[in-house]
N, C-alpha and C. Protein backbone atom coordinates (compact mmCIF):
# COMPACT_ATOMS: atom_id res chain seq x y z
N UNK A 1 11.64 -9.76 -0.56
CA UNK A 1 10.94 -11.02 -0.46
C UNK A 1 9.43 -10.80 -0.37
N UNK A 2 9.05 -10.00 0.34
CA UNK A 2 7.83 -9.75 0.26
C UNK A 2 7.01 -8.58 -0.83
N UNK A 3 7.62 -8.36 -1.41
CA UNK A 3 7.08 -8.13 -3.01
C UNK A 3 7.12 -9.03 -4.23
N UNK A 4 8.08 -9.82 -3.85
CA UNK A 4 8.39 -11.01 -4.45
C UNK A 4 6.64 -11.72 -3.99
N UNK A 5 6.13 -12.18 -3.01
CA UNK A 5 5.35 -12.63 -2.62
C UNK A 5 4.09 -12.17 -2.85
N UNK A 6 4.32 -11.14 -2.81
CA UNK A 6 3.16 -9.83 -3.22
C UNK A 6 2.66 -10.19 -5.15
N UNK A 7 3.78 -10.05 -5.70
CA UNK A 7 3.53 -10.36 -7.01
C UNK A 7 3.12 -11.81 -7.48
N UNK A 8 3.17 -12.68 -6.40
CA UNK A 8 3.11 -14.17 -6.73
C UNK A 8 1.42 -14.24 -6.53
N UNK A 9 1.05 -13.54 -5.79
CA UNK A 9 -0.31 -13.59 -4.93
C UNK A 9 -1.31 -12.81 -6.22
N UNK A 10 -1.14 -11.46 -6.54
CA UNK A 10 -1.45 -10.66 -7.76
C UNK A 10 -1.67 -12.10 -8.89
N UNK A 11 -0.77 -12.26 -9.10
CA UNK A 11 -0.76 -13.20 -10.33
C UNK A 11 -1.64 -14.23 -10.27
N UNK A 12 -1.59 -14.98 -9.10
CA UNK A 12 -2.44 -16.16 -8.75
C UNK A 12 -4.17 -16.00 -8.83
N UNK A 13 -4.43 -14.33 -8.52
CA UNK A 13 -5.41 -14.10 -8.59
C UNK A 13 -6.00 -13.85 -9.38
N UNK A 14 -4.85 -12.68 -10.06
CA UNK A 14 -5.95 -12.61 -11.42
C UNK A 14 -5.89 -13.77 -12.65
N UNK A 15 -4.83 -15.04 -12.46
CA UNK A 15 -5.16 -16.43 -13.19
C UNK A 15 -6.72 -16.63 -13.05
N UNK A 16 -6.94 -16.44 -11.63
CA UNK A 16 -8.11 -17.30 -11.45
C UNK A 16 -9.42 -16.51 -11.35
N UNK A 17 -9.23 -15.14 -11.79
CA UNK A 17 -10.25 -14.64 -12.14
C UNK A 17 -10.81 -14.43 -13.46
N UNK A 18 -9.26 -14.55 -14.37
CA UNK A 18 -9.71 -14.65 -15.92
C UNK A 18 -10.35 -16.16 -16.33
N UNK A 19 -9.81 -17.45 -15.57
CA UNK A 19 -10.25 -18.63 -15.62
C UNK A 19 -11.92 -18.43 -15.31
N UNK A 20 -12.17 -17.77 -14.16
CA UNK A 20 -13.55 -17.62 -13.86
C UNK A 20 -14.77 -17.22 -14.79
N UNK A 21 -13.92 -15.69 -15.36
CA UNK A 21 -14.66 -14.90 -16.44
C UNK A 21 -14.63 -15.55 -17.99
N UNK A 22 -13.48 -15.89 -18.44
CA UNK A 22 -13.31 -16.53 -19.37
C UNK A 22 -13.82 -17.92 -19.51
N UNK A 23 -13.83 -19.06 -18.80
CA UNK A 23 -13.90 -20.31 -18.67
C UNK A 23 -15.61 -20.28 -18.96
N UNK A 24 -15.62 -21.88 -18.88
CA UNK A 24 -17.14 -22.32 -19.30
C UNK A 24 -18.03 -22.06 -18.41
N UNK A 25 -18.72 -21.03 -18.95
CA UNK A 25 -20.13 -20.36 -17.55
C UNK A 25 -20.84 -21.37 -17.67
N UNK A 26 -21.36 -22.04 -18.46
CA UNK A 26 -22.03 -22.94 -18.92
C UNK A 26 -22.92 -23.78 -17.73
N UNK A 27 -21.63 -24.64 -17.22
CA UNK A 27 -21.96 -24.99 -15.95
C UNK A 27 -21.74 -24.81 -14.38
N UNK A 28 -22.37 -23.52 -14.46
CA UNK A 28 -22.08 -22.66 -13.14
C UNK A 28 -24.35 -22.20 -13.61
N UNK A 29 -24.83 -22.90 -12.34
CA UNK A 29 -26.23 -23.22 -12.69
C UNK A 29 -27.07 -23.01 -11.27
N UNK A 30 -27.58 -22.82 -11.31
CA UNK A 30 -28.48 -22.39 -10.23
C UNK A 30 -27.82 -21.72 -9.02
N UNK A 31 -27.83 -22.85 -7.66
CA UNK A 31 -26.97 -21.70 -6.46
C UNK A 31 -25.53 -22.36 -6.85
N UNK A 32 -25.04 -22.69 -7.45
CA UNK A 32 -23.53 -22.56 -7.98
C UNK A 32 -23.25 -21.42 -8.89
N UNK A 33 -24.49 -20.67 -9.07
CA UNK A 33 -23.79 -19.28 -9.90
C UNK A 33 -23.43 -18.18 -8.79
N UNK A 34 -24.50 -18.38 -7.46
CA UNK A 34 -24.21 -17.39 -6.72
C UNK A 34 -22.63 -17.85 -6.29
N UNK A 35 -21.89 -19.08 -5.76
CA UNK A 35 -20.60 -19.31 -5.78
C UNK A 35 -19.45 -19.09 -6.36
N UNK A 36 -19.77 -18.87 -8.08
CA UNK A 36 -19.43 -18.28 -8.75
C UNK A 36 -19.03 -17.10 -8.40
N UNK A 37 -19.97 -16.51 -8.20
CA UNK A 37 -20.02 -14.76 -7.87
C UNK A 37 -19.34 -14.55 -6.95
N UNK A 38 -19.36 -15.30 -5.60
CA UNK A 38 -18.40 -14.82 -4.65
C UNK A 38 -17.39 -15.12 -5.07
N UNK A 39 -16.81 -16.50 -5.24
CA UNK A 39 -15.27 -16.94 -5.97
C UNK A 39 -14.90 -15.62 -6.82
N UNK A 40 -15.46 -14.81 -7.75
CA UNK A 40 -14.63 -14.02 -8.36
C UNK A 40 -14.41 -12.65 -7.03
N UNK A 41 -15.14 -12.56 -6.73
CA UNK A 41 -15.34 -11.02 -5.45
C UNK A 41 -14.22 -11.35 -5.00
N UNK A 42 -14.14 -13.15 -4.16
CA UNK A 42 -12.81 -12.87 -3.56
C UNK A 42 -11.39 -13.04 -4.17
N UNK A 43 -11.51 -13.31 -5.95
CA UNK A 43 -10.21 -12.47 -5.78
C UNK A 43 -9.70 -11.56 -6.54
N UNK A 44 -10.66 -10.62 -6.06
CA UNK A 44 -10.40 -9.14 -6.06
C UNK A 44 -10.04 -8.97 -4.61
N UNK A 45 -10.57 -9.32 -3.84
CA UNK A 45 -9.81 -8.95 -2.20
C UNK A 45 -8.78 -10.02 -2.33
N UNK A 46 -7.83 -11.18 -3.06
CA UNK A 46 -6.77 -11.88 -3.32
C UNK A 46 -5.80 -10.31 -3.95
N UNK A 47 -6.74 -10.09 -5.11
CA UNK A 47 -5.60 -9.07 -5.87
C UNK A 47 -4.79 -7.47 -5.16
N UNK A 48 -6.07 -7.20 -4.12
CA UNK A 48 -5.86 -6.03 -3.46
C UNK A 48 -5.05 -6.39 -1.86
N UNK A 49 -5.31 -7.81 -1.73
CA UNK A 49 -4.15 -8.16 -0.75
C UNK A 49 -2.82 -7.96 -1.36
N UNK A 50 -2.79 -8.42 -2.51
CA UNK A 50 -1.36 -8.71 -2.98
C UNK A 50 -0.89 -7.54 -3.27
N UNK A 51 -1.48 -6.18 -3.71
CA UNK A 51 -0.89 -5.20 -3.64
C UNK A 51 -0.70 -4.55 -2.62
N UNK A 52 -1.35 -4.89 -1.55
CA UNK A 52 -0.77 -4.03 -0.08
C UNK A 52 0.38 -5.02 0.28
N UNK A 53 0.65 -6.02 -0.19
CA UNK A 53 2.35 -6.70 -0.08
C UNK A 53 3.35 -6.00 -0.63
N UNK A 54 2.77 -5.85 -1.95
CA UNK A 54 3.32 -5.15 -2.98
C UNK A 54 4.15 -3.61 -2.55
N UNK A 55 3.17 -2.68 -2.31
CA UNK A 55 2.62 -1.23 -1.44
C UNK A 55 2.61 -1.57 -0.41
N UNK A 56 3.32 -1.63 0.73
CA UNK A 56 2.83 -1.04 1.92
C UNK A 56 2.75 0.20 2.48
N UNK A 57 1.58 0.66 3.23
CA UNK A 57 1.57 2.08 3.82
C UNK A 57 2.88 2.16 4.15
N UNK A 58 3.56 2.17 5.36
CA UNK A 58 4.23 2.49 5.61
C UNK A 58 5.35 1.74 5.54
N UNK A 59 6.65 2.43 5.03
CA UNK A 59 8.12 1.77 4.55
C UNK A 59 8.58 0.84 6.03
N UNK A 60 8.85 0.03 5.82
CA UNK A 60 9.18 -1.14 6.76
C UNK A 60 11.00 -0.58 7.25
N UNK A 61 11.49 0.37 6.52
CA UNK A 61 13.00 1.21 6.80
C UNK A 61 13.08 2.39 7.88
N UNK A 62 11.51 2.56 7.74
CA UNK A 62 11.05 3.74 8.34
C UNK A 62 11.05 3.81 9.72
N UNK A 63 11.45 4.85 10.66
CA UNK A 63 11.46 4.37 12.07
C UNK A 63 10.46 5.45 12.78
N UNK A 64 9.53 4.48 13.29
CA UNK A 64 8.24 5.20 13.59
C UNK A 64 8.77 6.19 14.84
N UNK A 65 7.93 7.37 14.45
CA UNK A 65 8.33 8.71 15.12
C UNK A 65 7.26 8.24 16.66
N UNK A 66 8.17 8.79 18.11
CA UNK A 66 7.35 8.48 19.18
C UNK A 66 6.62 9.58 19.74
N UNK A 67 5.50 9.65 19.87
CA UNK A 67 4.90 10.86 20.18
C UNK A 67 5.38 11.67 21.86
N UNK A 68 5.77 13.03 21.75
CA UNK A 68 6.50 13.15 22.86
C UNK A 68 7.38 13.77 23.15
């Protein structure tokens, strides 16, 4: 389920980053370009969330060793 979720999130992001890059720059104009700019930054931290859903460090099967 949570790769399932992971991949939903990936996807969502990079929709809306090709919409960003691709779409009409046109009117993205003065300090709405700097908005622009962040809107795409964040989702690259959308896309790299969704792969640590995707990936997690450590296997969730895994039974953490107790120091000791």
């Amino acid at each position: 389920m949570r790769r399932l979720l992971g991949v939903a999130v990936v996807a969502a992001g990079m929709a809306l980053a090709f919409w960003l890059v691709l779409g009409p720059s046109s009117d993205w104009e003065g300090a709405a370009r700097f908005l622009h700019f962040a809107l795409l930054l964040s989702c690259f931290l959308v896309i790299g969330g969704g792969v640590r859903l995707i990936f997690p460090d450590k296997s969730t099967d895994e039974v953490a060793e107790s120091a000791g």
